[in-house]
C-alpha atoms as a PDB file:
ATOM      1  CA  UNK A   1       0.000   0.000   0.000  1.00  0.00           C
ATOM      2  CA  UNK A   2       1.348   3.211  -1.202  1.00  0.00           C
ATOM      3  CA  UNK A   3       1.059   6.565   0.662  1.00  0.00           C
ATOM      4  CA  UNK A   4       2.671   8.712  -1.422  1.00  0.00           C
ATOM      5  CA  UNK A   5       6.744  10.140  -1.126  1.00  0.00           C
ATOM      6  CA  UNK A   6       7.010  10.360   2.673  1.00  0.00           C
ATOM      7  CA  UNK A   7       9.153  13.046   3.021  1.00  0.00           C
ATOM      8  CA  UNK A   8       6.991  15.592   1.531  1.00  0.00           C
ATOM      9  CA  UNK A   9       3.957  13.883   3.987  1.00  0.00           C
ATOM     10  CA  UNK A  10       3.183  16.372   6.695  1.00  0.00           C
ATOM     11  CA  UNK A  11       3.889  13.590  10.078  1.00  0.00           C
ATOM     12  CA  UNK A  12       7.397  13.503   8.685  1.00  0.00           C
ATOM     13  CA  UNK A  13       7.939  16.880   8.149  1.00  0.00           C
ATOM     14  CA  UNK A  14       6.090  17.899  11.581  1.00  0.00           C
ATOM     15  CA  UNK A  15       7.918  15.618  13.301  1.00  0.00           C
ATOM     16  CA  UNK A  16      10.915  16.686  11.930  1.00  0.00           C
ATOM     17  CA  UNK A  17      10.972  19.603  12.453  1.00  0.00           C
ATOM     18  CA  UNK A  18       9.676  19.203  16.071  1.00  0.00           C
ATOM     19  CA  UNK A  19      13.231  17.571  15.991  1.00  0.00           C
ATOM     20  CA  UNK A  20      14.889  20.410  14.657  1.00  0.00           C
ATOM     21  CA  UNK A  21      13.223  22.871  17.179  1.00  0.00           C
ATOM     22  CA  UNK A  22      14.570  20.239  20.426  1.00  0.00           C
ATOM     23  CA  UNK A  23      17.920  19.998  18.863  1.00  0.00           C
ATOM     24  CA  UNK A  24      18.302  24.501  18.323  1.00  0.00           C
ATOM     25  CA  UNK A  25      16.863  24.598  22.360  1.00  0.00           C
ATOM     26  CA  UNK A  26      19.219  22.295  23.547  1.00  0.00           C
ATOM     27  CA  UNK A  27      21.878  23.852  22.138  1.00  0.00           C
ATOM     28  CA  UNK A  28      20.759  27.157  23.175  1.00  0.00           C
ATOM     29  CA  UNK A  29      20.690  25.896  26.940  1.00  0.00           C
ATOM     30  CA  UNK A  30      24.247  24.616  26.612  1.00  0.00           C
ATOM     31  CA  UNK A  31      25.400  28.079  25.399  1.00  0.00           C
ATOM     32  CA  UNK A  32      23.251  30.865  26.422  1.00  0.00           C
ATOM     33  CA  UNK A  33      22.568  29.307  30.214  1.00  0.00           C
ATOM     34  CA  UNK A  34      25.674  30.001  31.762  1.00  0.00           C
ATOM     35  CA  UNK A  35      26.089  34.075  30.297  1.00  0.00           C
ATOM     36  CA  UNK A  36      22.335  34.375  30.739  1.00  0.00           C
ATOM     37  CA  UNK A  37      21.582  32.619  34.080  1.00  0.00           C
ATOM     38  CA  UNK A  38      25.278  32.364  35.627  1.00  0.00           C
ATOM     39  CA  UNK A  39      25.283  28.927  36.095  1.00  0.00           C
ATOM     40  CA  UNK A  40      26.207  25.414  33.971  1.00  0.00           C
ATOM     41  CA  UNK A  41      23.369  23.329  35.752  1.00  0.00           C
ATOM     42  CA  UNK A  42      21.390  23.106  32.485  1.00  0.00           C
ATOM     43  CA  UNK A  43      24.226  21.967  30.419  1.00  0.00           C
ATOM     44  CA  UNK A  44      22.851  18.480  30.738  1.00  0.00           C
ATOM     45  CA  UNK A  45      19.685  19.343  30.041  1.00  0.00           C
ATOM     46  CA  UNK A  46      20.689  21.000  26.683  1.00  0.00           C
ATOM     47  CA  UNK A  47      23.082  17.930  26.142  1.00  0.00           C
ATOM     48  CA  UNK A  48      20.364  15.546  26.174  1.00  0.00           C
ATOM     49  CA  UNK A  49      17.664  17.548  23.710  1.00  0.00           C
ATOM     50  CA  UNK A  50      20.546  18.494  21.311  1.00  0.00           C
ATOM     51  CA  UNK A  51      21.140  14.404  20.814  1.00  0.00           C
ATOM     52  CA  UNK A  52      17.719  13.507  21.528  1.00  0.00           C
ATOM     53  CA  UNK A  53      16.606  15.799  18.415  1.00  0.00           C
ATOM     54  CA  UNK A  54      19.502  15.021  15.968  1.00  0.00           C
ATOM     55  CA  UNK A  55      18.643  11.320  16.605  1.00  0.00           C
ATOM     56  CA  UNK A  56      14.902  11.257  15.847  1.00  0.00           C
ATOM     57  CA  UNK A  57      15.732  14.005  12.886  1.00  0.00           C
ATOM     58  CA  UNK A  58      17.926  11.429  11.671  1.00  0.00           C
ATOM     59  CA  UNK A  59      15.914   8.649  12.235  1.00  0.00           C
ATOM     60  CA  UNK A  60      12.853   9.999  10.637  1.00  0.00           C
ATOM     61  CA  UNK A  61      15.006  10.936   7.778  1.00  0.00           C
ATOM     62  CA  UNK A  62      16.665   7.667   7.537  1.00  0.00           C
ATOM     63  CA  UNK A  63      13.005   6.556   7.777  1.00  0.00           C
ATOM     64  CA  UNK A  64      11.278   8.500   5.334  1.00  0.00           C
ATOM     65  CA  UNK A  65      14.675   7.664   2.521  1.00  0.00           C
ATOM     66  CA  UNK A  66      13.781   3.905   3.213  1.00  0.00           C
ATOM     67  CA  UNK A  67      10.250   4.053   2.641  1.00  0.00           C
ATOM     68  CA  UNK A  68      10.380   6.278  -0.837  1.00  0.00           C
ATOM     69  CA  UNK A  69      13.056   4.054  -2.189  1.00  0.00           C
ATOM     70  CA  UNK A  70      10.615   1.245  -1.541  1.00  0.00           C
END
């Protein structure tokens, strides 16, 4: 059953960008905390949503490649 290329299908795209958006605010905690709040506490925090986001980007894009090839 064919759905259609999914990486122009709106889930993949949503969800990829949701990734996107994790990945930019993690990375903006492990920067912009410490000058902006005067502490490092939240550098683990912005650690773990910078890889959780590049992971699921990259596994929805691995995803969506697979599934248009197919």
């Amino acid at each position: 059953m064919a759905y259609g290329d999914p990486q122009k299908s709106g889930i993949y795209r949503m969800i990829r960008l949701i990734a996107v958006v994790d990945f930019l605010v993690g990375l903006a905690f492990i920067f912009l905390a410490p000058p902006l709040l005067g502490t490092s506490d939240y550098f683990g925090l912005g650690l773990g949503l910078a890889i959780v986001g590049a992971v699921v980007f990259a596994f929805f894009t691995y995803l969506a490649a697979q599934a248009s090839r197919r």
